[in-house]
N, C-alpha and C. Protein backbone atom coordinates (compact mmCIF):
# COMPACT_ATOMS: atom_id res chain seq x y z
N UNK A 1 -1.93 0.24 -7.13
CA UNK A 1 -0.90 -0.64 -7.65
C UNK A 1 -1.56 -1.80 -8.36
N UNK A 2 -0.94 -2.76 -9.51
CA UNK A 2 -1.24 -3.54 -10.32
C UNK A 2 -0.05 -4.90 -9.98
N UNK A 3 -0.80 -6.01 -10.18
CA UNK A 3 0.09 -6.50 -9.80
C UNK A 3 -0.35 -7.86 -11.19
N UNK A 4 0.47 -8.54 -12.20
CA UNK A 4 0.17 -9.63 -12.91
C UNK A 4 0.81 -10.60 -13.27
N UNK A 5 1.02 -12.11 -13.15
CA UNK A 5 1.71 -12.89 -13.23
C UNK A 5 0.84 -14.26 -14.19
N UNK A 6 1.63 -15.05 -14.06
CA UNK A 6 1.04 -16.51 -14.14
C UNK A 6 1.98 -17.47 -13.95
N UNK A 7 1.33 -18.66 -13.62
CA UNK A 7 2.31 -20.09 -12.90
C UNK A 7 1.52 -21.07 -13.24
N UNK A 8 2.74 -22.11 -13.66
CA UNK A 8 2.32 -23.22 -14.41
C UNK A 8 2.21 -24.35 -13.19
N UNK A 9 1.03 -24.97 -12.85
CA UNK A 9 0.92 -25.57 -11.55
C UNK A 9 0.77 -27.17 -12.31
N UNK A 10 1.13 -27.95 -11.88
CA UNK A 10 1.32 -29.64 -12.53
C UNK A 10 0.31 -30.43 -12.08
N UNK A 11 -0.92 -29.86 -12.20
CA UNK A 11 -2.49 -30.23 -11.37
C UNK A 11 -3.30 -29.72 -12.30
N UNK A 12 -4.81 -31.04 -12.65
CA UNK A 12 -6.07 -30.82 -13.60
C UNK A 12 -6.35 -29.20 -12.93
N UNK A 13 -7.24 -29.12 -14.33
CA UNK A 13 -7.82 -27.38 -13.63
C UNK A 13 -8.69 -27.60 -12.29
N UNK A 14 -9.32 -28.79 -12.59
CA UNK A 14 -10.64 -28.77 -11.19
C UNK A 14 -9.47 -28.80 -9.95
N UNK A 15 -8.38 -29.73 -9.58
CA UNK A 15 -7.77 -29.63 -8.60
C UNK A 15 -7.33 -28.44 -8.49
N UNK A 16 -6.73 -27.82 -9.20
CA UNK A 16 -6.36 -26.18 -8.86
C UNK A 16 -7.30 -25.31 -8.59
N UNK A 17 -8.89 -25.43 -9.25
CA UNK A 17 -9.87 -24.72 -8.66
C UNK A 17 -10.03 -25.39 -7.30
N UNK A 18 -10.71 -26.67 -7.26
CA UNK A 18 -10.65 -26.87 -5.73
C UNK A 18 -10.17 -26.23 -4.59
N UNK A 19 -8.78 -26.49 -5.08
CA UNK A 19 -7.39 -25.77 -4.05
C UNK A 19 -8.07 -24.32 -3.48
N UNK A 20 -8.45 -23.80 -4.59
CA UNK A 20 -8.58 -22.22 -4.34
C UNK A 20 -9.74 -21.99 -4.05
N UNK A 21 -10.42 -22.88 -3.36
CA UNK A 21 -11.68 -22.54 -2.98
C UNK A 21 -11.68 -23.26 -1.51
N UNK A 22 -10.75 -24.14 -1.03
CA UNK A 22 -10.43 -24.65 -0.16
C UNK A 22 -9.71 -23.69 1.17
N UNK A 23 -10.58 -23.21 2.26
CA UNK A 23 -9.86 -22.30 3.47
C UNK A 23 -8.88 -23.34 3.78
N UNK A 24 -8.67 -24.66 4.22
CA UNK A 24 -7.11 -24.79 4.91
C UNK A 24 -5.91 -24.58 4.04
N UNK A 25 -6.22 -25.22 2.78
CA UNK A 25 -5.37 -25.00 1.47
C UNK A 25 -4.58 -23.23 1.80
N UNK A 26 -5.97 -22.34 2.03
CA UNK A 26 -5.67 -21.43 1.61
C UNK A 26 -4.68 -20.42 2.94
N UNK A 27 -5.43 -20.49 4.12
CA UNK A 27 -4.64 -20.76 5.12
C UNK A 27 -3.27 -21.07 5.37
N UNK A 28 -2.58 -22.42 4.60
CA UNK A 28 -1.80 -22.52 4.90
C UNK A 28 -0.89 -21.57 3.55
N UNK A 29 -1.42 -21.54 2.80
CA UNK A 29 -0.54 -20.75 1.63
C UNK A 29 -0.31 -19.17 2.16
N UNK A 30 -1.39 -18.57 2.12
CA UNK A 30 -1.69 -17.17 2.66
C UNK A 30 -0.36 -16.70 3.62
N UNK A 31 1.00 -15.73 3.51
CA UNK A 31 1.81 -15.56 4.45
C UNK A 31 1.39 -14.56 5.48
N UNK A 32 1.54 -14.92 6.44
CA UNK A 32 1.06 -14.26 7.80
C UNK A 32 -0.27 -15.04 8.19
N UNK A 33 -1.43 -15.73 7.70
CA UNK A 33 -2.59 -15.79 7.65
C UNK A 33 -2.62 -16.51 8.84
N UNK A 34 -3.18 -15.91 10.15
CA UNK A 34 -3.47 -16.96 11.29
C UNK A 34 -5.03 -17.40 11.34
N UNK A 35 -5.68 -16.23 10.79
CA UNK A 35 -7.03 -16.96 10.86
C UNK A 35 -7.84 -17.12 8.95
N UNK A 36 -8.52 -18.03 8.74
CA UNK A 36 -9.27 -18.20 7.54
C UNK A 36 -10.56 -19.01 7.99
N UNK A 37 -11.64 -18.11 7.73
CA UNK A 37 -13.24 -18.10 8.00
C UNK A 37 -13.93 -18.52 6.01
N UNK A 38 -13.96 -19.87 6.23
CA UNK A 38 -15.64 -19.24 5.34
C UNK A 38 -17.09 -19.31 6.13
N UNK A 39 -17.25 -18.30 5.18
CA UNK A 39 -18.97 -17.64 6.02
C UNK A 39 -20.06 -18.35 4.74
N UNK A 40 -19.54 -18.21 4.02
CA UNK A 40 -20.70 -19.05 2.61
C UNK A 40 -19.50 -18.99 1.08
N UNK A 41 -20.04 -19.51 0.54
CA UNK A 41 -19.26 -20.53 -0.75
C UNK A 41 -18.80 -18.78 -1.34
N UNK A 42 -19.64 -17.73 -1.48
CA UNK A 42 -19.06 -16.38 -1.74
C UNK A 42 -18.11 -16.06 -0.79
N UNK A 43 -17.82 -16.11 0.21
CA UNK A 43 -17.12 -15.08 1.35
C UNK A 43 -16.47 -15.78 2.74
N UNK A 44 -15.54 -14.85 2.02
CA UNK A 44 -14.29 -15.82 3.42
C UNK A 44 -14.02 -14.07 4.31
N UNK A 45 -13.72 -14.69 5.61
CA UNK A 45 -13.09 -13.88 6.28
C UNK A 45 -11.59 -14.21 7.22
N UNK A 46 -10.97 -13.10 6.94
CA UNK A 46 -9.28 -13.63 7.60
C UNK A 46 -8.42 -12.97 8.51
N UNK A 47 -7.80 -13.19 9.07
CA UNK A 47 -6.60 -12.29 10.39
C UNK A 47 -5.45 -12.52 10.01
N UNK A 48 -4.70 -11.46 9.39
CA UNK A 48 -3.15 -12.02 8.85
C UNK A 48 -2.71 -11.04 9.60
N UNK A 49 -1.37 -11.25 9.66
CA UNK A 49 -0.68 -10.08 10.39
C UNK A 49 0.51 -10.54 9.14
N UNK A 50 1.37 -9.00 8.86
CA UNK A 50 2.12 -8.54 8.05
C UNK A 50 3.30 -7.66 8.23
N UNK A 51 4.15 -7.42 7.85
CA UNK A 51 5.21 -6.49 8.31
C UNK A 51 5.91 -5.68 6.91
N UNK A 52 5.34 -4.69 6.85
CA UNK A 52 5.66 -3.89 5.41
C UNK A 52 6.46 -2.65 6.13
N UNK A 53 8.04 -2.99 5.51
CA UNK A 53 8.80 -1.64 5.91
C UNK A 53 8.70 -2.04 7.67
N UNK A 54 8.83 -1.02 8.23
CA UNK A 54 9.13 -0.75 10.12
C UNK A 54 7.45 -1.13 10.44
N UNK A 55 6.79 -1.03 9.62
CA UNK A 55 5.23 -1.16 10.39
C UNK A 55 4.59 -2.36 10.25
N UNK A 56 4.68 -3.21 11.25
CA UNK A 56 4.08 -4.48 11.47
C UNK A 56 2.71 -4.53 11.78
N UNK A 57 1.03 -5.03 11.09
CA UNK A 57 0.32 -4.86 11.56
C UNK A 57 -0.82 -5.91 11.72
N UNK A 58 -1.75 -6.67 12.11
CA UNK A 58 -2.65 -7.59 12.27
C UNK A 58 -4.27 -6.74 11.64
N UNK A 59 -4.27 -7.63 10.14
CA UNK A 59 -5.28 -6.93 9.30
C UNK A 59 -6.61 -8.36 9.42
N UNK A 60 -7.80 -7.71 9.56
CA UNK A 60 -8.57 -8.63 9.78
C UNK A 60 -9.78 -8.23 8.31
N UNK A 61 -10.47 -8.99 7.66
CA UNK A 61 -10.69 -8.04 6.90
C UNK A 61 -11.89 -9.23 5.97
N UNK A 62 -12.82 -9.03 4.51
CA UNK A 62 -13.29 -9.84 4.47
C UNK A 62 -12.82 -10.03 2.82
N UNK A 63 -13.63 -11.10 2.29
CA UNK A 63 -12.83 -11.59 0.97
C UNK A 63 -14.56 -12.03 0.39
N UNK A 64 -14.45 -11.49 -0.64
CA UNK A 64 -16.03 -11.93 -1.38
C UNK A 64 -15.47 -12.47 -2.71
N UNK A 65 -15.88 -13.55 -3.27
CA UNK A 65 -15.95 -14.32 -4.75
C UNK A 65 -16.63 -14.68 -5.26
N UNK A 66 -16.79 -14.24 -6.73
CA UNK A 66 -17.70 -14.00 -7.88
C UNK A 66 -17.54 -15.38 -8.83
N UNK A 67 -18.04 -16.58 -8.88
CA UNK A 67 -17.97 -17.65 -9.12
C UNK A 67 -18.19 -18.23 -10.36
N UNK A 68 -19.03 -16.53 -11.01
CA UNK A 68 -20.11 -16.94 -12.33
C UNK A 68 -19.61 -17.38 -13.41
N UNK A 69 -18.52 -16.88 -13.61
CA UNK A 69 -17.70 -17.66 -15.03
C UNK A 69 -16.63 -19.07 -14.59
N UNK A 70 -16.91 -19.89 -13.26
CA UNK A 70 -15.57 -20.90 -12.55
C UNK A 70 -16.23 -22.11 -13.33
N UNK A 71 -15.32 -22.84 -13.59
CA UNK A 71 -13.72 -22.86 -13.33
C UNK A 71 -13.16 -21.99 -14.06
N UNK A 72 -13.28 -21.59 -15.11
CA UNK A 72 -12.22 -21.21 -15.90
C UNK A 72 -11.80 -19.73 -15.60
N UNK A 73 -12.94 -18.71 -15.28
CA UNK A 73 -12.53 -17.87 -14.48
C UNK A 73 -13.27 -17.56 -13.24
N UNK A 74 -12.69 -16.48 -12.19
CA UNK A 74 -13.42 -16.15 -11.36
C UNK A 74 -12.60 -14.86 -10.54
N UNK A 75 -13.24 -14.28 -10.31
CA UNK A 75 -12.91 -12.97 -9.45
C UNK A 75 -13.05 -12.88 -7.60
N UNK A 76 -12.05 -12.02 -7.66
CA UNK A 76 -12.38 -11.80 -5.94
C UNK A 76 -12.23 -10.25 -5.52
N UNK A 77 -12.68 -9.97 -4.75
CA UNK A 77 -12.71 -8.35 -3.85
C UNK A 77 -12.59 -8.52 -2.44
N UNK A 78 -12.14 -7.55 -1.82
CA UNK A 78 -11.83 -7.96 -0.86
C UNK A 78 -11.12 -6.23 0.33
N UNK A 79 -11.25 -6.17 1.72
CA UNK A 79 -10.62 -5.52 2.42
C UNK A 79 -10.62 -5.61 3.67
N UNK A 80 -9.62 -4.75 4.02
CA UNK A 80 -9.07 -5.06 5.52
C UNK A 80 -8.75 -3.73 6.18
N UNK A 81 -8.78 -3.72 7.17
CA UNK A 81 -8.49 -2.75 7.99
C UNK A 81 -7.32 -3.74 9.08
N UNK A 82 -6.16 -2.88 9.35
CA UNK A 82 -5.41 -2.55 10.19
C UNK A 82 -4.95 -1.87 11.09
N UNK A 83 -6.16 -1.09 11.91
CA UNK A 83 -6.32 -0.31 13.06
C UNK A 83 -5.38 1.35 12.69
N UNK A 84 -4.66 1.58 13.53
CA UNK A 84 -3.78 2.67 13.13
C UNK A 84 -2.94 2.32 12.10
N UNK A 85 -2.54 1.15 11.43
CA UNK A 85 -1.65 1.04 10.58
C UNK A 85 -2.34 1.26 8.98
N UNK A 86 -3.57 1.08 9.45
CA UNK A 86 -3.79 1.56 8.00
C UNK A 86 -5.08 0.72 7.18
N UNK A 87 -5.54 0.72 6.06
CA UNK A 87 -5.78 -0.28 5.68
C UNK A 87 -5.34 -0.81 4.26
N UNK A 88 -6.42 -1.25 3.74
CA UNK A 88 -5.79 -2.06 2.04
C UNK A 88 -7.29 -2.97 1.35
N UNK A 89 -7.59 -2.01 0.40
CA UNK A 89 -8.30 -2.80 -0.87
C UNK A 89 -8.38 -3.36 -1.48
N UNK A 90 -8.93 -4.22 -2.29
CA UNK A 90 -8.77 -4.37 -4.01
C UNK A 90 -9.23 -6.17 -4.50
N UNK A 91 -8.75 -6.45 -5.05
CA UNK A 91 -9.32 -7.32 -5.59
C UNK A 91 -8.35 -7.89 -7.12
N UNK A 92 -8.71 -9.31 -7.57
CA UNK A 92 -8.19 -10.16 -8.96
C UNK A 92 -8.85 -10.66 -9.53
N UNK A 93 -8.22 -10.82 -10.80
CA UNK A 93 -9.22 -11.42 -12.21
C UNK A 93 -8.38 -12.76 -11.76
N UNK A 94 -8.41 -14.08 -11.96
CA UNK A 94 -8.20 -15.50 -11.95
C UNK A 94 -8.44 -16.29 -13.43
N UNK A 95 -7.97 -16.42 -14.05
CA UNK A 95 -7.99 -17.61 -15.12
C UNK A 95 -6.97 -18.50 -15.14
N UNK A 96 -7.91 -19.78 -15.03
CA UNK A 96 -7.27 -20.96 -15.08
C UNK A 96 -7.39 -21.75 -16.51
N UNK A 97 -6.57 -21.86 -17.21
CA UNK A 97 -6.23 -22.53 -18.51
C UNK A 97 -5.86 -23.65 -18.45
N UNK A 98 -6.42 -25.13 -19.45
CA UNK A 98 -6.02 -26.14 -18.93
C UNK A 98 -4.74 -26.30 -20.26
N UNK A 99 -3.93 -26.79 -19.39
CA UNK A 99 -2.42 -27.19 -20.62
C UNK A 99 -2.11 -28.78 -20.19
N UNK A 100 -2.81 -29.68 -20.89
CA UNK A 100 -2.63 -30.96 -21.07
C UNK A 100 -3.17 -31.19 -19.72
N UNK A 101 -2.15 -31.78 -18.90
CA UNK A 101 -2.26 -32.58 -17.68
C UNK A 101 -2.37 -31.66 -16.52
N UNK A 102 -1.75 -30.28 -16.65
CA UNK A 102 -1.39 -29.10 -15.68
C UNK A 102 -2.44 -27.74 -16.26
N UNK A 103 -2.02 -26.94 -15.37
CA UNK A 103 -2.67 -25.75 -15.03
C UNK A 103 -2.26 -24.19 -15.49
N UNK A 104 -2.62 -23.49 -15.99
CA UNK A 104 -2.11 -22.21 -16.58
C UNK A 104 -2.72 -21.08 -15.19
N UNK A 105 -2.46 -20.57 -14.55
CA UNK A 105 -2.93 -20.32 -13.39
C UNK A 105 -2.37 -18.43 -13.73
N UNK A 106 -2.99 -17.62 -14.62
CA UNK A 106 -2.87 -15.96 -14.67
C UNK A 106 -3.93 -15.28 -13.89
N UNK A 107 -2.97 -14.00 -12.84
CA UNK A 107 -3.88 -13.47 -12.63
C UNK A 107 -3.30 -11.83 -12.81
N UNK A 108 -4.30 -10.74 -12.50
CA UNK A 108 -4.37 -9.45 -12.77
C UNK A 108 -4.99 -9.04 -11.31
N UNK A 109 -4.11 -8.51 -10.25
CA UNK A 109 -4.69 -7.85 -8.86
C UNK A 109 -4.38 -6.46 -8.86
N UNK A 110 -5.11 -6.37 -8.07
CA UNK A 110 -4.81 -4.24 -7.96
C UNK A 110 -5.49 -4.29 -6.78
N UNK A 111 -4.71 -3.24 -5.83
CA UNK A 111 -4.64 -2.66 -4.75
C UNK A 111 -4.96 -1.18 -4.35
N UNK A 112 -5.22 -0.58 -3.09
CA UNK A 112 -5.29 0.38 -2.96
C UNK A 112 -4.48 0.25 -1.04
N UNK A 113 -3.84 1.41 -0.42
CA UNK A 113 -3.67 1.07 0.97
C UNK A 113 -3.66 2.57 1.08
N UNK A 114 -3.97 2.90 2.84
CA UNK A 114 -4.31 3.99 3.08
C UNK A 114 -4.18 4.12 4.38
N UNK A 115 -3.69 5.03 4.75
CA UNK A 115 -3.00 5.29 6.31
C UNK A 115 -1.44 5.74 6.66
N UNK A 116 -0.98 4.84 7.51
CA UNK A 116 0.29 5.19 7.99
C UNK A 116 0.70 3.94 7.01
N UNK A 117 0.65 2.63 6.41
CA UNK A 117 0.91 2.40 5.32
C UNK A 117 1.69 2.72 4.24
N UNK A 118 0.48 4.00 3.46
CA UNK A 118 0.66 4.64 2.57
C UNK A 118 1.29 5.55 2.62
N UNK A 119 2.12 5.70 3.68
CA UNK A 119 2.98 7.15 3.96
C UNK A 119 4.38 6.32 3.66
N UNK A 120 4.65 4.88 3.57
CA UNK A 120 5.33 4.38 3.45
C UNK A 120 6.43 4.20 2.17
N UNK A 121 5.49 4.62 1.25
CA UNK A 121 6.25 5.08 -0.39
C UNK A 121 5.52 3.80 -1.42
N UNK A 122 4.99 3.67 -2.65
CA UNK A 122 4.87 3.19 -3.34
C UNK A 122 5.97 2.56 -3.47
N UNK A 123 7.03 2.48 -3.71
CA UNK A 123 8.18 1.36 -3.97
C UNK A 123 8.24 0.83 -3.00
N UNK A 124 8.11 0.92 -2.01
CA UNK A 124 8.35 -0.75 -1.00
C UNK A 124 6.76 -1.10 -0.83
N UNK A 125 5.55 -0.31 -0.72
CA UNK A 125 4.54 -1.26 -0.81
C UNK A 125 4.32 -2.37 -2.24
N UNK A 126 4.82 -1.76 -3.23
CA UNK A 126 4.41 -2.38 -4.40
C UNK A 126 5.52 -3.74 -4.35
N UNK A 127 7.14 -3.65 -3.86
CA UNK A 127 8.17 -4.66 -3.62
C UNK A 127 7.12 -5.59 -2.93
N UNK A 128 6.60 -5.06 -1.64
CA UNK A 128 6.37 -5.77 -0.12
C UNK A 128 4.95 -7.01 -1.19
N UNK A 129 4.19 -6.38 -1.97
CA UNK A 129 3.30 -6.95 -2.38
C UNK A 129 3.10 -7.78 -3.34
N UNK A 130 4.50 -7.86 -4.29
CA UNK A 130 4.81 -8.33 -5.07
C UNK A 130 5.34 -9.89 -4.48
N UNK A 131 6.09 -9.21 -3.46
CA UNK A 131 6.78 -10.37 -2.77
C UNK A 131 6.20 -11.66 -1.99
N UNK A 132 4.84 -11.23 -1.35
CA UNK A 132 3.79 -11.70 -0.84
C UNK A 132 2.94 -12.07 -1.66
N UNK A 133 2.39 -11.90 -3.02
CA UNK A 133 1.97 -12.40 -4.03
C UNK A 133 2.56 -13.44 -4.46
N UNK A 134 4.04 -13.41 -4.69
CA UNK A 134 5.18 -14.90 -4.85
C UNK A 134 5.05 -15.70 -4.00
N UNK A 135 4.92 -15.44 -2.45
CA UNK A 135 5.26 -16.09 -1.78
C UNK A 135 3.43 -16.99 -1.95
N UNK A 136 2.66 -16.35 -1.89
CA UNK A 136 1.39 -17.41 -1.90
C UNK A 136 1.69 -18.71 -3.29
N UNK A 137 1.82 -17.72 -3.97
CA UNK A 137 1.64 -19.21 -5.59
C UNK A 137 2.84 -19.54 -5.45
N UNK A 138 3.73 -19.43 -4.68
CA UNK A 138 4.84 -20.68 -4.37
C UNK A 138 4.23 -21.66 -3.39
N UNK A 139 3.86 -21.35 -2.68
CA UNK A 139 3.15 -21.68 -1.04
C UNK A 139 2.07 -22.89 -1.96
N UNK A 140 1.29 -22.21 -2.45
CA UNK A 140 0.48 -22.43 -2.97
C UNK A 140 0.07 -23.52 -4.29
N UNK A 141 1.53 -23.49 -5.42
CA UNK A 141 1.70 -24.44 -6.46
C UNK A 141 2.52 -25.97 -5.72
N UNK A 142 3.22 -25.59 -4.70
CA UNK A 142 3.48 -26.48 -3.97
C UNK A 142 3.07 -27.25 -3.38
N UNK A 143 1.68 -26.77 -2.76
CA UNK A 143 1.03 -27.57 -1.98
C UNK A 143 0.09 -28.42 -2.74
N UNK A 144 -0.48 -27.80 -4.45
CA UNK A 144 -1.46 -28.58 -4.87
C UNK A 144 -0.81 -29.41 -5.56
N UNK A 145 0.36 -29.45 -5.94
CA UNK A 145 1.21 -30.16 -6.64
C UNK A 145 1.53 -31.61 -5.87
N UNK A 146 1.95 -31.08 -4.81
CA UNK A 146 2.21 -31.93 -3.71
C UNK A 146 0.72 -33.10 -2.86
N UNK A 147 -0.24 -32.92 -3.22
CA UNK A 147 -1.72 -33.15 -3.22
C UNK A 147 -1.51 -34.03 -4.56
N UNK A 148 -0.68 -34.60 -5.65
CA UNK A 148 -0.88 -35.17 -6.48
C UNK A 148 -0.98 -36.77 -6.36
């Protein structure tokens, strides 16, 4: 699955990079996210628990970021395992564009999930992920906005 948007956040680019390099920031945006680890300025590790369709599951999993082109862009990869429920891949392109005073914030993610998950149907994982993608850069434009 593909997933691409962008959001206009009312914060310099460095504060919006900050933000996104920031574990409590990210923590608190992240839905489900009870735990957020950084291990080094590349690699975070996290414990979210999630509920896609009837199958509720606690994914623990790690997050690596590619820094070489930041601020303006930067990439992430990333996976998790969810015991019998399954797991989930993948990774985003990030560009941050500066528009005057605020933030052009596009990204491009893609996924992979596999298990009892994926038995679940492409149309509600791709809804479930879409939805959880909104819910962070709401979570998320809010909070750095709100940081002003």
């Amino acid at each position: 699955m593909e997933m691409k948007d962008e959001i206009r956040i009312e914060a310099p680019r460095d504060r919006v990079y900050a933000a996104l390099n920031d574990p409590d920031v990210l923590k608190e945006c992240i839905p489900g996210c009870e735990e957020l680890t950084k291990n080094s300025d590349e690699e975070l590790e996290a414990k979210v628990t999630l509920k896609i369709g009837p199958v509720k599951a606690k994914f623990g999993g790690k997050v690596t970021l590619d820094k070489s082109q930041a601020p303006g862009h930067f990439s992430l990869s990333g996976e998790g395992s969810g015991g019998v429920a399954g797991f989930a891949k993948g990774g985003a392109d990030v560009e941050l564009e500066e528009d005057g005073d605020a933030t052009i914030l596009r990204y491009t993610a893609k996924a992979d999930v596999g298990g009892k998950i994926a038995q679940l149907g492409s149309r509600l994982i791709n809804s479930t992920a879409n939805r959880l993608a909104g819910q962070f850069f709401s979570n998320f434009k809010d909070t750095v906005e709100g940081d002003a």
